[in-house]
Protein backbone atom coordinates (compact mmCIF):
# COMPACT_ATOMS: atom_id res chain seq x y z
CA UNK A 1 -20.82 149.52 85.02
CA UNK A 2 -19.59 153.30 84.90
CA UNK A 3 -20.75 155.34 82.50
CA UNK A 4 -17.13 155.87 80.83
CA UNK A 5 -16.64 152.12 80.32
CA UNK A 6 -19.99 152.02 78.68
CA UNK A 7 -19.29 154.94 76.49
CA UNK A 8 -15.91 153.38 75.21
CA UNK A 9 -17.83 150.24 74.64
CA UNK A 10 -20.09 152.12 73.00
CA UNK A 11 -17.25 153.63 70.75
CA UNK A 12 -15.86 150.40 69.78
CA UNK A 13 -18.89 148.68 68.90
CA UNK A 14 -19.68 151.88 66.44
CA UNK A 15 -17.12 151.66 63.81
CA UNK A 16 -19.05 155.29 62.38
CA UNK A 17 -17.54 157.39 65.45
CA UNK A 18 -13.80 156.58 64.75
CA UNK A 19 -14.25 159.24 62.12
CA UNK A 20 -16.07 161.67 63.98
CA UNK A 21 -14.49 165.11 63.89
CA UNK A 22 -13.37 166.15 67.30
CA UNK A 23 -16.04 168.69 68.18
CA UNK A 24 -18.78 165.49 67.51
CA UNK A 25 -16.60 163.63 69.59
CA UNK A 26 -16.43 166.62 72.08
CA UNK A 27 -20.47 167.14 72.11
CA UNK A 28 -20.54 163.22 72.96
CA UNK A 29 -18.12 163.80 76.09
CA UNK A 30 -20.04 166.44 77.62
CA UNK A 31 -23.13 164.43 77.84
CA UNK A 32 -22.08 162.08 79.56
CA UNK A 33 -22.98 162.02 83.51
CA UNK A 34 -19.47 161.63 84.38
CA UNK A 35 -17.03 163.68 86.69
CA UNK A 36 -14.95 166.44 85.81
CA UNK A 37 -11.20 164.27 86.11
CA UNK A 38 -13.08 161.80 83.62
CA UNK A 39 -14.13 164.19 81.31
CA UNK A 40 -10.93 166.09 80.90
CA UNK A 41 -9.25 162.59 80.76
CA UNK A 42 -11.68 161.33 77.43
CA UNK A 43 -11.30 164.56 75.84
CA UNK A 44 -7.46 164.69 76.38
CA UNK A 45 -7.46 161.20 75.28
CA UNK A 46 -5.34 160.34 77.99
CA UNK A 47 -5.57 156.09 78.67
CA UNK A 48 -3.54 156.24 81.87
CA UNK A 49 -5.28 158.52 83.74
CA UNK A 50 -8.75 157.74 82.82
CA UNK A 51 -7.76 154.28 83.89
CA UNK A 52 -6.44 154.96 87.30
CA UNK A 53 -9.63 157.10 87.27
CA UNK A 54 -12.21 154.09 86.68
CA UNK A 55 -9.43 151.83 89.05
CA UNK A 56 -8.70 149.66 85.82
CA UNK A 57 -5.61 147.45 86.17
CA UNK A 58 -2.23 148.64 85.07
CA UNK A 59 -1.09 146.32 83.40
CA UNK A 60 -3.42 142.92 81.38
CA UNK A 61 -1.48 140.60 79.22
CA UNK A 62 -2.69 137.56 76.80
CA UNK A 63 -0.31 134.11 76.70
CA UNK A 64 -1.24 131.58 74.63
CA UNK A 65 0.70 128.24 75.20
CA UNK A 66 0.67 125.18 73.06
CA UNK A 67 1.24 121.85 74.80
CA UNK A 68 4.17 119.98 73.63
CA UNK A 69 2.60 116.42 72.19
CA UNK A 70 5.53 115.08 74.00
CA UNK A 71 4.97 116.18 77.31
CA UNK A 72 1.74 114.67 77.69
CA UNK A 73 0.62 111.37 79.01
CA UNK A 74 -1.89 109.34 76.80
CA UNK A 75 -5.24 109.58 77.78
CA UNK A 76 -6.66 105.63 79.00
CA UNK A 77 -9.12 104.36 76.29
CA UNK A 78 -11.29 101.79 76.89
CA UNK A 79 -10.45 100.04 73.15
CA UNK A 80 -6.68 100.30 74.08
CA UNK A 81 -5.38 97.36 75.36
CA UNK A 82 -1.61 97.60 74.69
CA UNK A 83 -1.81 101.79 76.29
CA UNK A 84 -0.04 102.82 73.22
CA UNK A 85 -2.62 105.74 73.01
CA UNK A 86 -4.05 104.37 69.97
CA UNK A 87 -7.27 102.30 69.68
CA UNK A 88 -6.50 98.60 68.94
CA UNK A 89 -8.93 99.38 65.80
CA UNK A 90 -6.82 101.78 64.50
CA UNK A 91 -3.88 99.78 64.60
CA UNK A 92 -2.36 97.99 61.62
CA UNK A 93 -1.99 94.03 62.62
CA UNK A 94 1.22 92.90 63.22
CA UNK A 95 2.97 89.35 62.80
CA UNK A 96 4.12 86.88 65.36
């Protein structure tokens, strides 16, 4: 893992340095074994370029689906004789 993604790792995991003034933050920078195009890039706080820097991915997105109970076909259970999807315990008798 490169040294920058271990020092922003670093950074999140330490709620203490979000309030760091910025020559702390500065001092921190400069020792890390890093090039120059990543250093400039932390200390200008600049996301895109460090990223294209470290070859992250331009763009990362998050979908969460929920299934529609309507779409989906009931699962075979070995106590369900009729395939309702309910177990034949579970179900209230019923009159002939």
């Amino acid at each position: 893992m490169s040294n920058v993604i271990q020092f922003l790792e670093a950074m999140g995991r330490n709620p203490g340095v979000h309030g760091a003034s910025a020559a702390d933050y500065a001092a921190s920078v400069a020792l890390l074994e890093i090039d120059d195009a990543q250093r400039q890039a932390l200390l200008d706080r600049d996301h895109a370029v460090l990223s294209d820097l470290v070859d992250g991915r331009p763009k990362m997105m998050c979908y969460i689906t929920v299934p529609n109970p309507d779409d989906h076909e009931s699962i075979p259970d070995d106590d369900d004789s009729d395939g309702d999807g309910v177990p034949d315990k579970d179900e209230p008798p019923y009159e002939k």
